[in-house]
C-alpha atoms as a PDB file:
ATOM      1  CA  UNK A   1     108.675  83.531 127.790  1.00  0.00           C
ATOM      2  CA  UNK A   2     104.698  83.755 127.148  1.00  0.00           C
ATOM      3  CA  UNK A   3     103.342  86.407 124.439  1.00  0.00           C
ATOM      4  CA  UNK A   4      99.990  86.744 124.099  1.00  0.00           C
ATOM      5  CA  UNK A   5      97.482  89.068 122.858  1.00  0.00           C
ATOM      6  CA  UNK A   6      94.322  90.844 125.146  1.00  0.00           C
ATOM      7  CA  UNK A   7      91.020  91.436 123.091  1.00  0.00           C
ATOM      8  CA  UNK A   8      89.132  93.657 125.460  1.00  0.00           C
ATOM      9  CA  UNK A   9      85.366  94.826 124.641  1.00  0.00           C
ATOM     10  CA  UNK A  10      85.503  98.480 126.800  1.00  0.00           C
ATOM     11  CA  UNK A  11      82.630 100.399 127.787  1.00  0.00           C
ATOM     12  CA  UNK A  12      81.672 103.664 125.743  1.00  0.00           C
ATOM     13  CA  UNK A  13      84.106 106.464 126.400  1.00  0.00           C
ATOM     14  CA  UNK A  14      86.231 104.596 128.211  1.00  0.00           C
ATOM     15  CA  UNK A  15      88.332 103.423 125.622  1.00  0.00           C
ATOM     16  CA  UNK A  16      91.048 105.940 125.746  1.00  0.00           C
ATOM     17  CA  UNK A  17      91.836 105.623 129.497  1.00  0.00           C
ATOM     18  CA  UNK A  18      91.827 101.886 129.146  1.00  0.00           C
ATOM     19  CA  UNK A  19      94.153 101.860 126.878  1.00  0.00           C
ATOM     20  CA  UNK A  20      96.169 104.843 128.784  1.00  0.00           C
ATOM     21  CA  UNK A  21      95.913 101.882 132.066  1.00  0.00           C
ATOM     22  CA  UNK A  22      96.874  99.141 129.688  1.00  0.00           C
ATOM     23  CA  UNK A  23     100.123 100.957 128.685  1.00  0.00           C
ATOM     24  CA  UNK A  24     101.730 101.135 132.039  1.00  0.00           C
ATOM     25  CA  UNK A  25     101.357  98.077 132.861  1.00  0.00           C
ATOM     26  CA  UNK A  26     104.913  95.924 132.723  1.00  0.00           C
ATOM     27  CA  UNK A  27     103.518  92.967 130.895  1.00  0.00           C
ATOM     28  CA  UNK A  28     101.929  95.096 127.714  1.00  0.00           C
ATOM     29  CA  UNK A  29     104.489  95.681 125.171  1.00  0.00           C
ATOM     30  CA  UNK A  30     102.158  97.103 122.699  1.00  0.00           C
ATOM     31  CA  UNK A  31      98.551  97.984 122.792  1.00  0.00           C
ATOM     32  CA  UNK A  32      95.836  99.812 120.806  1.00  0.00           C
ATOM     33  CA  UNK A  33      92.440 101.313 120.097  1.00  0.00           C
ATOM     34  CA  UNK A  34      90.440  99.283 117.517  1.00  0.00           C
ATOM     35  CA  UNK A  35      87.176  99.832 115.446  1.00  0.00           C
ATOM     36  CA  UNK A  36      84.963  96.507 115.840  1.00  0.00           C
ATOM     37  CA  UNK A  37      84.218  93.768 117.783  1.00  0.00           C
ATOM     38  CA  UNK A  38      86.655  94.226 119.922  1.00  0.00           C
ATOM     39  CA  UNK A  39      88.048  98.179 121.300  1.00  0.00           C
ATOM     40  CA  UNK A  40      91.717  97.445 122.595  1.00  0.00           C
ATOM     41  CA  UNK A  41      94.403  95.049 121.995  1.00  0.00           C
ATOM     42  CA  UNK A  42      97.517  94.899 123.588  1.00  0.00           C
ATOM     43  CA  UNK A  43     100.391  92.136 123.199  1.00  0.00           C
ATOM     44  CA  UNK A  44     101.755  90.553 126.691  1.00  0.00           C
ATOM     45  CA  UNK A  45     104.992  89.251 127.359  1.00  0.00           C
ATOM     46  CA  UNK A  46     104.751  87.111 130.674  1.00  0.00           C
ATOM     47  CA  UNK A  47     107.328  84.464 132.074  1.00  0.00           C
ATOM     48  CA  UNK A  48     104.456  81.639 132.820  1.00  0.00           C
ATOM     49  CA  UNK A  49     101.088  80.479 132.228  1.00  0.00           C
ATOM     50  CA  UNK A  50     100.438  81.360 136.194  1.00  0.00           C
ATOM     51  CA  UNK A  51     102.000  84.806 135.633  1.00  0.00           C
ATOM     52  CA  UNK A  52      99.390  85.254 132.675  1.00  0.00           C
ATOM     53  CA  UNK A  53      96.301  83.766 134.589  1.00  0.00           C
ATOM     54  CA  UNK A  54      97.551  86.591 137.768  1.00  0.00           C
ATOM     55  CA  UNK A  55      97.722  89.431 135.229  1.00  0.00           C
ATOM     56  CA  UNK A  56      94.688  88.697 133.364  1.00  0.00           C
ATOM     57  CA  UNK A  57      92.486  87.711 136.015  1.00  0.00           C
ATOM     58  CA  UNK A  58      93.669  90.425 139.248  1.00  0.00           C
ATOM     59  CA  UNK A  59      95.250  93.399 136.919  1.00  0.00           C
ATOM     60  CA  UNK A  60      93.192  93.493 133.535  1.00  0.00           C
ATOM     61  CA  UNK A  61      89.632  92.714 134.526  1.00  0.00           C
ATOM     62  CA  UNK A  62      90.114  94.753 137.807  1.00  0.00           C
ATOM     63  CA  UNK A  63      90.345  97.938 135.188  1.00  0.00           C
ATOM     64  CA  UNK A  64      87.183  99.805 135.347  1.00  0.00           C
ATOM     65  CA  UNK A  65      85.538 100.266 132.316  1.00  0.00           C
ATOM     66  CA  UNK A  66      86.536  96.893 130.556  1.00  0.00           C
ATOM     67  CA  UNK A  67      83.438  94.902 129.913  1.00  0.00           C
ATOM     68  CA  UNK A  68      85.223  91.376 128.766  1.00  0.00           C
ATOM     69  CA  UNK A  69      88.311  90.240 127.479  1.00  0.00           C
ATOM     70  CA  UNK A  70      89.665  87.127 125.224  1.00  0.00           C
ATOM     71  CA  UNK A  71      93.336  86.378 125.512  1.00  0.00           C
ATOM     72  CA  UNK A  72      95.059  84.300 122.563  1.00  0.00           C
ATOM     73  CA  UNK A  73      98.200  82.723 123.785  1.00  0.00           C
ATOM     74  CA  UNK A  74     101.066  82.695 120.688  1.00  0.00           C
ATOM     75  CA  UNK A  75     102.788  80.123 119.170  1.00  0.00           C
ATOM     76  CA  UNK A  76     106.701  79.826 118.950  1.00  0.00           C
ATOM     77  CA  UNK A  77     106.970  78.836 115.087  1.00  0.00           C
ATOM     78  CA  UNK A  78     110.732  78.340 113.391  1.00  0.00           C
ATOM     79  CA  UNK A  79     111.379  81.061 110.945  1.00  0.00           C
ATOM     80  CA  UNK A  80     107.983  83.158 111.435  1.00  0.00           C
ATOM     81  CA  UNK A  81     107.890  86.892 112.177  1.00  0.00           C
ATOM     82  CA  UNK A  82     108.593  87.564 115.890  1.00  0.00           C
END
């Protein structure tokens, strides 16, 4: 299993139905509005690197109203915080 975390930059007034989008989608456990350089994250869980590549690339940046998008891919580390 693959966790990662989406950093999307969203158009103005879009952010709400982005993140609305976001949240139905299988893969995003969590996700969230933010104030900064960034406007949502969400946290994936995907079975493969391929699987992430196909959700990032023909679900995520398919969404109207997202601009870009950086995805950080988690390390497994004994003992920390899941």
């Amino acid at each position: 299993m693959i966790s990662a975390y989406l950093l999307a930059r969203v158009k103005p007034n879009k952010d709400r139905e982005v993140l609305e989008k976001l949240r139905k989608l299988k893969p995003v456990k969590e996700a969230a509005t933010l104030y900064g350089e960034y406007d949502v994250i969400a946290k994936l869980q995907v079975e493969t690197l391929e699987d992430l590549d196909t959700f990032i690339f023909d679900t995520v940046r398919t969404i109207a109203g997202i601009d870009a998008t950086t995805t950080l891919i988690a390390t497994e580390i004994p003992g920390a915080i899941p």
